[in-house]
C-alpha atoms as a PDB file:
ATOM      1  CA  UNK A   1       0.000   0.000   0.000  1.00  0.00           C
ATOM      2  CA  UNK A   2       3.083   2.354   0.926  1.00  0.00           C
ATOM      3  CA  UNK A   3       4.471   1.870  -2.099  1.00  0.00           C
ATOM      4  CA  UNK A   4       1.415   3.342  -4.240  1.00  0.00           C
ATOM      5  CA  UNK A   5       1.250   6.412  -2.103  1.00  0.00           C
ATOM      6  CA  UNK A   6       5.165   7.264  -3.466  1.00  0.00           C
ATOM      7  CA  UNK A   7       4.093   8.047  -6.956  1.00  0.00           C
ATOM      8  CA  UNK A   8       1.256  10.370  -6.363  1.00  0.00           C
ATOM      9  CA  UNK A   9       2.972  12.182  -3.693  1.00  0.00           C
ATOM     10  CA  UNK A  10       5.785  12.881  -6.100  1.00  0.00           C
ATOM     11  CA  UNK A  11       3.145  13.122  -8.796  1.00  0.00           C
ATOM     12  CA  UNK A  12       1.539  15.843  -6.744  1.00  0.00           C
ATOM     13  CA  UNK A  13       5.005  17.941  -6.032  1.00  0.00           C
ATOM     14  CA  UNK A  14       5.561  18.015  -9.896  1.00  0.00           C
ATOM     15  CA  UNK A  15       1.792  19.193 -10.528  1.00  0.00           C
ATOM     16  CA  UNK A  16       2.283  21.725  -7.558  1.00  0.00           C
ATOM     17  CA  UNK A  17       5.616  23.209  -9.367  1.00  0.00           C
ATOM     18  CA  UNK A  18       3.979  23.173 -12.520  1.00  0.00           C
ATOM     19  CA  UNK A  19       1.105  25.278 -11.926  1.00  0.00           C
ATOM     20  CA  UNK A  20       3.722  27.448 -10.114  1.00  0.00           C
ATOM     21  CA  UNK A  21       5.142  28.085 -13.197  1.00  0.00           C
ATOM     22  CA  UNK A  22       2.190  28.707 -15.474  1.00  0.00           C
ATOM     23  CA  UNK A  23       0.510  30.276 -12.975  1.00  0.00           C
ATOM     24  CA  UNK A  24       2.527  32.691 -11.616  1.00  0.00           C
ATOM     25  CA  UNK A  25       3.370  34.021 -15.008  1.00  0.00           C
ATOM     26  CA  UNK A  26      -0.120  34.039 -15.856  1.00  0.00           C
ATOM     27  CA  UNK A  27      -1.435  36.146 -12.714  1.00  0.00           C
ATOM     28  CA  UNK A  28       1.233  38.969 -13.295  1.00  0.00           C
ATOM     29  CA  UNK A  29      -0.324  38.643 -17.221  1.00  0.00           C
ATOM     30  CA  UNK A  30      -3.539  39.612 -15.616  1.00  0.00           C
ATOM     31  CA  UNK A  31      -2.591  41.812 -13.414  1.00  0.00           C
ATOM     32  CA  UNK A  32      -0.780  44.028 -15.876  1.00  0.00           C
ATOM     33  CA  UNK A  33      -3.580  43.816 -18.414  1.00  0.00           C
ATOM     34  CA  UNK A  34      -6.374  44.715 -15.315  1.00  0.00           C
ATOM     35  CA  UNK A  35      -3.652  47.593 -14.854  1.00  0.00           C
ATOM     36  CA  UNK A  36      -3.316  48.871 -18.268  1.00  0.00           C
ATOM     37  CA  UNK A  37      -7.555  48.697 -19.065  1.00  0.00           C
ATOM     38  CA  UNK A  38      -7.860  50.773 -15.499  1.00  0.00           C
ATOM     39  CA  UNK A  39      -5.736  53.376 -16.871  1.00  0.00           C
ATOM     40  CA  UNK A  40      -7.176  53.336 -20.466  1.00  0.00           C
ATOM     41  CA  UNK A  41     -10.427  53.800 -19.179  1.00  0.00           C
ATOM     42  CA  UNK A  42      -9.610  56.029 -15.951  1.00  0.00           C
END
């Protein structure tokens, strides 16, 4: 049982780090485009 709890705890890590790195990208994306519209429109 142990030993099929190892590959989606390290399956997890690797899906945490990779929606780190799409995501954090992403969110300054959207921040800078919420930004820009505010001051287009402000």
């Amino acid at each position: 049982m142990s030993s099929a709890q190892t590959p989606v705890t390290r399956s997890t890590g690797k899906l945490i780090i990779a929606w780190g790195l799409v995501g954090v990208p992403l969110a300054y994306g959207v921040y800078e485009t919420l930004t820009r519209v505010a001051a287009l429109f402000g």
